[in-house]
C-alpha atoms as a PDB file:
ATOM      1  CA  UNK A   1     -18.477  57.948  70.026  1.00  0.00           C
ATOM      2  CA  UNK A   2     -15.261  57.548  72.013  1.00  0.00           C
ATOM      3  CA  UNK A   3     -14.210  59.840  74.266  1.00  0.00           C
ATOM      4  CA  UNK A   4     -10.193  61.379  72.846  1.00  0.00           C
ATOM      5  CA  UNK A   5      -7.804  62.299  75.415  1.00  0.00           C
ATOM      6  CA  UNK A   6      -4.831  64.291  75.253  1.00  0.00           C
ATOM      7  CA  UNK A   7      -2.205  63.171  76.648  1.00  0.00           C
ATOM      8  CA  UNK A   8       1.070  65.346  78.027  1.00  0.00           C
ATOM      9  CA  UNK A   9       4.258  63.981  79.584  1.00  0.00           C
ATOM     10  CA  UNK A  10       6.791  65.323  80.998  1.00  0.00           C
ATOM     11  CA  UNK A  11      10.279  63.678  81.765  1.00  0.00           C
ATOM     12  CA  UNK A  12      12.390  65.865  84.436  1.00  0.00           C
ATOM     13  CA  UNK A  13      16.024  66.409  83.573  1.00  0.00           C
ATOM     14  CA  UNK A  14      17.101  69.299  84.854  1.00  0.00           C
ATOM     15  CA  UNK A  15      18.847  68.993  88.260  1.00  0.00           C
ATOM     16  CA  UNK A  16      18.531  72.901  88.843  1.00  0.00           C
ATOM     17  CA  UNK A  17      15.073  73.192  88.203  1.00  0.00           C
ATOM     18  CA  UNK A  18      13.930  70.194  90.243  1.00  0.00           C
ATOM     19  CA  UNK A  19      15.837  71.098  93.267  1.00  0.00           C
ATOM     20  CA  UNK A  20      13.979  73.827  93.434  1.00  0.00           C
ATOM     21  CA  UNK A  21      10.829  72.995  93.066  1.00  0.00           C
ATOM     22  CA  UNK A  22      11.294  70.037  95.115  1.00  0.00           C
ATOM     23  CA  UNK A  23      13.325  72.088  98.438  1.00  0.00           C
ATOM     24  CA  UNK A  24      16.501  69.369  97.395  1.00  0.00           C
ATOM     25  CA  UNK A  25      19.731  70.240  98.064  1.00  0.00           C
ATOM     26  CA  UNK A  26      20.673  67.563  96.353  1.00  0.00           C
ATOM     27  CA  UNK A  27      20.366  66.240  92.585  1.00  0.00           C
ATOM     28  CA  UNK A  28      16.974  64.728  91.722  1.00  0.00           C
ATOM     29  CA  UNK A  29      18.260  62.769  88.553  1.00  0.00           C
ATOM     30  CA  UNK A  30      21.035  60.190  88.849  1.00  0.00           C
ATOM     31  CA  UNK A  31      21.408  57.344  86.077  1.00  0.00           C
ATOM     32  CA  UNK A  32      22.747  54.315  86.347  1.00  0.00           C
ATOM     33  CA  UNK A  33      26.464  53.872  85.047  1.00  0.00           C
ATOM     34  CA  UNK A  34      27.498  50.104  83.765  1.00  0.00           C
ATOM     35  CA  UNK A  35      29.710  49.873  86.953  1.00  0.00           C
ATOM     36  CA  UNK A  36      26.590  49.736  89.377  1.00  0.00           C
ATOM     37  CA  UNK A  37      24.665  47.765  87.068  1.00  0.00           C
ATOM     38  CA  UNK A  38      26.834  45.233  87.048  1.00  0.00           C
ATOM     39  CA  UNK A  39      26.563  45.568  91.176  1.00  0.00           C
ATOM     40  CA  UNK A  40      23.313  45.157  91.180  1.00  0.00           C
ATOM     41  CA  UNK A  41      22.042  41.349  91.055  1.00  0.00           C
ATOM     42  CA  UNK A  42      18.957  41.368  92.438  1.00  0.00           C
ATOM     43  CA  UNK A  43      16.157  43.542  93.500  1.00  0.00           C
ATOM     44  CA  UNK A  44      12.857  43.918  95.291  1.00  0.00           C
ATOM     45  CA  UNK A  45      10.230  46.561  94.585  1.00  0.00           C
ATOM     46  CA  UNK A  46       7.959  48.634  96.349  1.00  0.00           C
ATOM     47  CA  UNK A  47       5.399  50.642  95.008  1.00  0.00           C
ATOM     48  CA  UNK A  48       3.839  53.123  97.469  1.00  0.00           C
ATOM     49  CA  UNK A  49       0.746  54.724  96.503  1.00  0.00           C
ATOM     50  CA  UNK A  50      -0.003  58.263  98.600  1.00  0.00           C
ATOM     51  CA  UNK A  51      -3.268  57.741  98.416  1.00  0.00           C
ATOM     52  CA  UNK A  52      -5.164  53.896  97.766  1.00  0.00           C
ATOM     53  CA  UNK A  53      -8.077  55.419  95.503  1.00  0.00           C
ATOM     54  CA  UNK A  54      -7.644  58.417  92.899  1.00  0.00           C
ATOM     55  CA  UNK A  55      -8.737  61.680  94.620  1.00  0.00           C
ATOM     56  CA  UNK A  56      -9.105  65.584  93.503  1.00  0.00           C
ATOM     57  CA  UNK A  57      -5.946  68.142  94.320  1.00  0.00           C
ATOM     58  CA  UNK A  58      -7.407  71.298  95.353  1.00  0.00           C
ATOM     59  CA  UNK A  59      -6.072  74.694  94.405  1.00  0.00           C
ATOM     60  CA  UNK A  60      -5.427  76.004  98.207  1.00  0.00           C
ATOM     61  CA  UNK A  61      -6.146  79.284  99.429  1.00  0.00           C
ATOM     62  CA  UNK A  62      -2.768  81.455  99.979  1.00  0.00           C
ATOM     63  CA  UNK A  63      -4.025  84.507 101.131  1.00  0.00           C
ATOM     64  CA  UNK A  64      -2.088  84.572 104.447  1.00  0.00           C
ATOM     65  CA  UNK A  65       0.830  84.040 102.575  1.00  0.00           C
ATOM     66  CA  UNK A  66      -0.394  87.267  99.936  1.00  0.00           C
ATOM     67  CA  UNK A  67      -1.106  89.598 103.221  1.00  0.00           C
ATOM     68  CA  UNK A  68       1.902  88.547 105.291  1.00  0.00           C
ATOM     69  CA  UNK A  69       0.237  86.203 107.480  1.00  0.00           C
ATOM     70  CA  UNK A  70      -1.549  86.598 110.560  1.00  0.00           C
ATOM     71  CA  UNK A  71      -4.862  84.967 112.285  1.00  0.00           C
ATOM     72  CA  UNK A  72      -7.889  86.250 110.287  1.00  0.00           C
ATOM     73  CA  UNK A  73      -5.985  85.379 106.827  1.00  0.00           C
ATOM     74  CA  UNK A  74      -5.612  82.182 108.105  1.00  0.00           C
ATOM     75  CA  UNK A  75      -8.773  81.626 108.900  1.00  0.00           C
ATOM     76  CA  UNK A  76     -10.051  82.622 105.159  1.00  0.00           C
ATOM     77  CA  UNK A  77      -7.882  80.270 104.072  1.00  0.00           C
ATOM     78  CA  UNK A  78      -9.124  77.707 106.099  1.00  0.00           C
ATOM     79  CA  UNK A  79     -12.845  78.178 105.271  1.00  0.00           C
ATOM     80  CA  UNK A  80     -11.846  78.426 101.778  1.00  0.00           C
ATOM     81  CA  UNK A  81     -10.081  74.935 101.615  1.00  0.00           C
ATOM     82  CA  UNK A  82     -13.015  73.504 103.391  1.00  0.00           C
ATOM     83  CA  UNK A  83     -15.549  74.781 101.076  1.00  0.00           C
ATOM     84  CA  UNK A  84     -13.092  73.559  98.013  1.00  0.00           C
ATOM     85  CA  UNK A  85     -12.391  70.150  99.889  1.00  0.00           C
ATOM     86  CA  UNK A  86     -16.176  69.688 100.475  1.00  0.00           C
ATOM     87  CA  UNK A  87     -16.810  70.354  96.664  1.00  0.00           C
ATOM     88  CA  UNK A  88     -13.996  68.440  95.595  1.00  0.00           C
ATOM     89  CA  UNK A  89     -15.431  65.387  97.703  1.00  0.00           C
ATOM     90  CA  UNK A  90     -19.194  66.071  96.193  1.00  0.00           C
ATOM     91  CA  UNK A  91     -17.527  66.006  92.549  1.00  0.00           C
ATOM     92  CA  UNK A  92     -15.966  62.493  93.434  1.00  0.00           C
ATOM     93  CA  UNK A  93     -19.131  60.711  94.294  1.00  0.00           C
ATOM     94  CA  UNK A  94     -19.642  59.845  90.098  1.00  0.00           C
ATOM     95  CA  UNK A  95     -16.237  58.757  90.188  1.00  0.00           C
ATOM     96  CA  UNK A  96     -16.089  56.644  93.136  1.00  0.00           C
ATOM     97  CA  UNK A  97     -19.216  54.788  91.772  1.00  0.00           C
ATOM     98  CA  UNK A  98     -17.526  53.774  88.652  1.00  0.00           C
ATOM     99  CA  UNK A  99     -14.272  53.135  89.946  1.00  0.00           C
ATOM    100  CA  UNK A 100     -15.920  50.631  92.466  1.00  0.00           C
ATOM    101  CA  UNK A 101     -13.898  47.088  91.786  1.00  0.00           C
ATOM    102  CA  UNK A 102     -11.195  49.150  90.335  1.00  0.00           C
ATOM    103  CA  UNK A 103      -7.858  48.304  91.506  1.00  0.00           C
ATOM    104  CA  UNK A 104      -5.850  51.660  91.321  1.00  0.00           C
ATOM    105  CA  UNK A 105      -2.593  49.660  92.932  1.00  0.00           C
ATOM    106  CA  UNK A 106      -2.567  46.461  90.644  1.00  0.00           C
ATOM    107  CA  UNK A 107      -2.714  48.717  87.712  1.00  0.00           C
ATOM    108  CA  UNK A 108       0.568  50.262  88.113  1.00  0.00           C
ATOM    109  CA  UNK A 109       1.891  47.049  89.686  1.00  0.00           C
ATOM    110  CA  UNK A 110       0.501  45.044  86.690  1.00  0.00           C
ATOM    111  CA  UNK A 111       1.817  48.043  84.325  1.00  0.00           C
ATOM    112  CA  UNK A 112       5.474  47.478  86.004  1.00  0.00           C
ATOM    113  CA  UNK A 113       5.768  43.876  85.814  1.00  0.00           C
ATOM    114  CA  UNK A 114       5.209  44.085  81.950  1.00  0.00           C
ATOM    115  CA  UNK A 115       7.327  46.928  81.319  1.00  0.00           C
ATOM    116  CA  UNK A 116      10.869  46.222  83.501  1.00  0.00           C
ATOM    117  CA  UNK A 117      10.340  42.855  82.037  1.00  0.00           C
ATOM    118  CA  UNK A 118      12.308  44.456  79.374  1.00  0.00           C
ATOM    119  CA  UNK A 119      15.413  45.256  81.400  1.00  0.00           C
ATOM    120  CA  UNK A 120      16.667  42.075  80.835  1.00  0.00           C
ATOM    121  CA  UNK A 121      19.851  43.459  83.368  1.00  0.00           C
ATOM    122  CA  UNK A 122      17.495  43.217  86.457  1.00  0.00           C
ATOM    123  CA  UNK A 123      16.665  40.405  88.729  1.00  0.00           C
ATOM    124  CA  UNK A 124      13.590  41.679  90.190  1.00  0.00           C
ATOM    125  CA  UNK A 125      12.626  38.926  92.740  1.00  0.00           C
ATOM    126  CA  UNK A 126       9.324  40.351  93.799  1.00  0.00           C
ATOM    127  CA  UNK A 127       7.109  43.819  93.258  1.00  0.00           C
ATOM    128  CA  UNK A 128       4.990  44.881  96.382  1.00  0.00           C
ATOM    129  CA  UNK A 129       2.434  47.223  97.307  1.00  0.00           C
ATOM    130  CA  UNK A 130       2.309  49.562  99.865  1.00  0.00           C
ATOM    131  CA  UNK A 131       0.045  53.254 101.034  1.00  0.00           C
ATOM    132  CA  UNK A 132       1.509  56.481 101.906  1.00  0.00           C
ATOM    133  CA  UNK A 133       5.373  57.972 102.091  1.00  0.00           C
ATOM    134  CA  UNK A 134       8.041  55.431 101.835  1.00  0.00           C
ATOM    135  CA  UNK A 135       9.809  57.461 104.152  1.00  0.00           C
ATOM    136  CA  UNK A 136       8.173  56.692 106.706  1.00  0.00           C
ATOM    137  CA  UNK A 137       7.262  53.078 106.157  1.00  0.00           C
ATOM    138  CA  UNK A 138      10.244  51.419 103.883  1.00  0.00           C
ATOM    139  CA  UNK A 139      12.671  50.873 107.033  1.00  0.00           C
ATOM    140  CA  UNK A 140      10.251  48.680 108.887  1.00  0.00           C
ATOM    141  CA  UNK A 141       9.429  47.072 105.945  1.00  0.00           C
ATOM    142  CA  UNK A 142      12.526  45.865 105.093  1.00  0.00           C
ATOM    143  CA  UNK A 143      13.985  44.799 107.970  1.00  0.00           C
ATOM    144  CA  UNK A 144      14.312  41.362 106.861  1.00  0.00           C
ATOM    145  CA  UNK A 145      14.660  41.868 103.434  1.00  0.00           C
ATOM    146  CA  UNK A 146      17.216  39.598 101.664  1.00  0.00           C
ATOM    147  CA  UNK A 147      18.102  41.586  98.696  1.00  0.00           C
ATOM    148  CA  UNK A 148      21.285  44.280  98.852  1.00  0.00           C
ATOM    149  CA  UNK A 149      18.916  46.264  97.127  1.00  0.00           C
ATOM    150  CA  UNK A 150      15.713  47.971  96.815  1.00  0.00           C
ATOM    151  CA  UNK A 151      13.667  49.518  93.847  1.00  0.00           C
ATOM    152  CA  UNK A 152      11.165  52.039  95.079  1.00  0.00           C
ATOM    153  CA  UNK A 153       8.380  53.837  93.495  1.00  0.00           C
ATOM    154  CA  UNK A 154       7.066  57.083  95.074  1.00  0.00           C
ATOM    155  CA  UNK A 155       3.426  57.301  93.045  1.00  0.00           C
ATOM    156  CA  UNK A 156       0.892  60.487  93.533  1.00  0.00           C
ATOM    157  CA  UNK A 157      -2.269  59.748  91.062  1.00  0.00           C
ATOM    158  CA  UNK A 158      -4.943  62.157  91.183  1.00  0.00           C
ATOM    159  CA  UNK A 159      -7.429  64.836  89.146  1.00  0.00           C
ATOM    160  CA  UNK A 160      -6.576  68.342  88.465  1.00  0.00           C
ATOM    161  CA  UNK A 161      -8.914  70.796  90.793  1.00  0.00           C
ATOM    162  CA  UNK A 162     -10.969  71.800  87.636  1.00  0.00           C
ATOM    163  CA  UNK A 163     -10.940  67.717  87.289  1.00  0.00           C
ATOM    164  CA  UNK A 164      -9.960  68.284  83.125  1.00  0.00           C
ATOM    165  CA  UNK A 165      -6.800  65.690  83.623  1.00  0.00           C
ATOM    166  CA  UNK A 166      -5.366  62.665  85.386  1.00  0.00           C
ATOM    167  CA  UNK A 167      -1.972  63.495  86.905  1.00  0.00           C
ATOM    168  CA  UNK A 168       0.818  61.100  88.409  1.00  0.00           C
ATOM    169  CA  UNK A 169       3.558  62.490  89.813  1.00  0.00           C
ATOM    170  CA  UNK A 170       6.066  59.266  90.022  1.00  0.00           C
ATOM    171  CA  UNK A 171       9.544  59.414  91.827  1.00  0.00           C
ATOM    172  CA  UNK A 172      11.855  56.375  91.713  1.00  0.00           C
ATOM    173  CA  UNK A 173      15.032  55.431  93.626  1.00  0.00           C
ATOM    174  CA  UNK A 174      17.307  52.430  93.727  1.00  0.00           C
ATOM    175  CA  UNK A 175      19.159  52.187  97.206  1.00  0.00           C
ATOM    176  CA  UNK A 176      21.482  50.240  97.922  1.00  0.00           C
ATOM    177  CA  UNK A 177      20.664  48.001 101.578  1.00  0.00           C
ATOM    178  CA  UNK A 178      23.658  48.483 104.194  1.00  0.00           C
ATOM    179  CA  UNK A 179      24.409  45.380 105.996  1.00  0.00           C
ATOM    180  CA  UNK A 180      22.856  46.496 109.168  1.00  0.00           C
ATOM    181  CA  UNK A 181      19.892  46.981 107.518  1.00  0.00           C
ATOM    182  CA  UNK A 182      19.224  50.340 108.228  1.00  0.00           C
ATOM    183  CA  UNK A 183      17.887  51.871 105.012  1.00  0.00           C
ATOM    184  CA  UNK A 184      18.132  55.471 104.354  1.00  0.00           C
ATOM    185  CA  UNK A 185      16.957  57.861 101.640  1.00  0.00           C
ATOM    186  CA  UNK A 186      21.062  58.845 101.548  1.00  0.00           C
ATOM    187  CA  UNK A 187      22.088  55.400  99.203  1.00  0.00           C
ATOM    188  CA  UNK A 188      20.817  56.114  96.240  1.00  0.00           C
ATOM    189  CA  UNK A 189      22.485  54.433  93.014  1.00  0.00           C
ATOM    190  CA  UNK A 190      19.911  55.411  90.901  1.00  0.00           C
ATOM    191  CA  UNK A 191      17.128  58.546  91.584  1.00  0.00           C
ATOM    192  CA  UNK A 192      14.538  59.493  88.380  1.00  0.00           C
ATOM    193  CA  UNK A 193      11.167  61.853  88.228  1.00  0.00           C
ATOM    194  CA  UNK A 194       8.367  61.310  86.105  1.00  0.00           C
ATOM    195  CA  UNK A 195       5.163  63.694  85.764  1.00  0.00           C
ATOM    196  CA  UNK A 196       2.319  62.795  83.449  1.00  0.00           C
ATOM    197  CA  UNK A 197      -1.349  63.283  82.674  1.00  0.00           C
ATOM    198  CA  UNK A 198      -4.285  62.867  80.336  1.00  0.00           C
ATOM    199  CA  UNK A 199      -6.350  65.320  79.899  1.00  0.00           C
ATOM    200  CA  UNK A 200     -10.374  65.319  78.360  1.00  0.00           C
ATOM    201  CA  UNK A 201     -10.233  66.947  74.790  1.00  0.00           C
ATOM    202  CA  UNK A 202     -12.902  69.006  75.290  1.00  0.00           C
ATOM    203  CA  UNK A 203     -13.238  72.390  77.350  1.00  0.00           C
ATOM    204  CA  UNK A 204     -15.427  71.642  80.155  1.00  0.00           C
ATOM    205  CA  UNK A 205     -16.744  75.076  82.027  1.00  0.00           C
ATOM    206  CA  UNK A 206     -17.222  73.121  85.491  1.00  0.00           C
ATOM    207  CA  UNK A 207     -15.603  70.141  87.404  1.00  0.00           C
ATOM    208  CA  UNK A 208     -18.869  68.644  87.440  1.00  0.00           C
ATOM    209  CA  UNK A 209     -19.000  68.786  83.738  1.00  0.00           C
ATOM    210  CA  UNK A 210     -16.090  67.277  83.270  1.00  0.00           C
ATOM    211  CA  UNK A 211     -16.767  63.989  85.692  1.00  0.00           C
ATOM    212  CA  UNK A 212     -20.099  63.535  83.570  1.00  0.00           C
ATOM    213  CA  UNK A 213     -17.354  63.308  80.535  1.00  0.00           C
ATOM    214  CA  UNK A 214     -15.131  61.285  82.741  1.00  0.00           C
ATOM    215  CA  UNK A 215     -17.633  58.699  84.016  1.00  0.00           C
ATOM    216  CA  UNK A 216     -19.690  57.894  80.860  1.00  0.00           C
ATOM    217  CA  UNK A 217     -19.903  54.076  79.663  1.00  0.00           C
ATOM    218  CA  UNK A 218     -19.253  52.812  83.186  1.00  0.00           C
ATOM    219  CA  UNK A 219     -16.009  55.539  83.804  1.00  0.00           C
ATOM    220  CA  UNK A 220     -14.419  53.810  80.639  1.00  0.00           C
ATOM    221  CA  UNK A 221     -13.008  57.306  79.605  1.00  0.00           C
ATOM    222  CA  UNK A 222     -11.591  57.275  83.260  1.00  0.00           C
ATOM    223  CA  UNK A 223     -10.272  53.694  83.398  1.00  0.00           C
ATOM    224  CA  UNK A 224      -8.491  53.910  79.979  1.00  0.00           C
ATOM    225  CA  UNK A 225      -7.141  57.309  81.030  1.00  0.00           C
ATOM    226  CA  UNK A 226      -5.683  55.813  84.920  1.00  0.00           C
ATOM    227  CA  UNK A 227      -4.336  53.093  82.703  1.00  0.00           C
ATOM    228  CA  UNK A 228      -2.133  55.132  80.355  1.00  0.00           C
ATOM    229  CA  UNK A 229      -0.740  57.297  83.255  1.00  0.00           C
ATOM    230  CA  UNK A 230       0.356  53.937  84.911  1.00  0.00           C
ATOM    231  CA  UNK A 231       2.079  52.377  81.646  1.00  0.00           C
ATOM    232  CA  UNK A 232       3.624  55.773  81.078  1.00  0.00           C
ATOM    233  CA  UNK A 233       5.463  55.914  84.298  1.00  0.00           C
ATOM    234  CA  UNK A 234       6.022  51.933  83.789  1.00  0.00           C
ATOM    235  CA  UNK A 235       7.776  52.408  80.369  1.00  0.00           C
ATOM    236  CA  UNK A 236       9.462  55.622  80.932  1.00  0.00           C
ATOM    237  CA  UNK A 237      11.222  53.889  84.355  1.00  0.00           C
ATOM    238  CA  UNK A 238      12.374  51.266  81.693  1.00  0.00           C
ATOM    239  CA  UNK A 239      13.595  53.151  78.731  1.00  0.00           C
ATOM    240  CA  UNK A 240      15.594  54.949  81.949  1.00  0.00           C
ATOM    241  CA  UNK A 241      17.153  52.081  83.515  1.00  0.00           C
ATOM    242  CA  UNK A 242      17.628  50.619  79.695  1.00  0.00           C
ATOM    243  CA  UNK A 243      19.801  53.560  79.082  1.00  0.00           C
END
């Protein structure tokens, strides 16, 4: 009997609330008006996974924070992540086993292609892979970079700590390339937030319990699951840049 999963989405809007949660100052959501679409000719893309495989998000310890800080708190809170991390880490060996051969980055990139085919208003030359924060990486990157400007995709895939859902957190920008090439995270013509997850149907007590639910038939609960978080972000980036 196939495994049902339920599926939640969530499409951020409100430039208040995500400012806050995200320490902006600045708004998180800008669309695109018709004036810099039609300044737009041509872009590349860059999709940078945080992590290359999926991974458990631990609930961390904040009992230093609870008791004001100080140095035995802190050490709790340390040996508590540990033991959590180290559990975590067990509770991934099932899942690493069937997701062996599984290409976590060419499913969204293969998810992307397919759905901004659809904005017929974009020339996007070429979509790339990369790992970790574009932040950090993008200016190097596209140093040589003939396009004017740049699609990025800021992707965070991973299970809940009780392991009952698949969550992406998905940021996107379009920035526009100054002509000395130095890209910033300041030229932003377009800037959108997408969180999403399936979750198992059924209550599972432990995390173990719910990777045996996860990993039956070869982890096809799993793949189908990793699959509809990637065409979610895919198709909700191109209903936004549609609009």
């Amino acid at each position: 009997m196939a495994l049902k999963l339920n599926r939640i989405f969530v499409l951020s809007f409100s430039l208040l609330t995500l400012s806050v949660l995200s320490g902006c100052t600045g708004p998180t959501h800008l669309t695109l008006s018709p004036e810099v679409k039609r300044k737009i000719e041509s872009v590349d893309a860059y999709v940078f996974l945080q992590q290359e495989h999926l991974y458990a998000k631990i609930k961390e310890s904040n009992i230093s924070m609870a008791t004001g800080g100080g140095l035995i708190p802190a050490l709790i809170d340390a040996g508590v992540n540990s033991y959590k991390t180290n559990k975590a880490e067990n509770n991934m060996a099932p899942v690493r086993d069937v997701l062996s051969g599984f290409d976590l980055a060419s499913c969204f990139k293969e998810e992307l292609i397919s759905e901004l085919a659809h904005v017929k208003w974009l020339d996007i030359k070429k979509i790339e892979i990369a790992f970790g924060f574009p932040e950090r990486k993008l200016r190097g990157m596209l140093e040589n970079e003939p396009e004017k400007a740049v699609l990025v995709l800021d992707i965070d895939c991973f299970f809940s700590s009780e392991f009952a859902s698949v969550n992406v957190n998905s940021k996107s920008y379009i920035m526009e390339k100054p002509a000395n090439g130095n890209v910033t995270f300041r030229n932003f013509l377009y800037k959108g937030k997408t969180d999403c997850m399936e979750c198992l149907s059924t209550y599972c007590p432990t995390p173990a319990a719910a990777v045996e639910k996860w990993v039956v038939d070869n982890g096809t609960p799993l793949k189908t699951a990793i699959r509809k978080v990637a065409n979610e972000v895919a198709s909700r980036l191109a209903t936004e840049l549609n609009s």
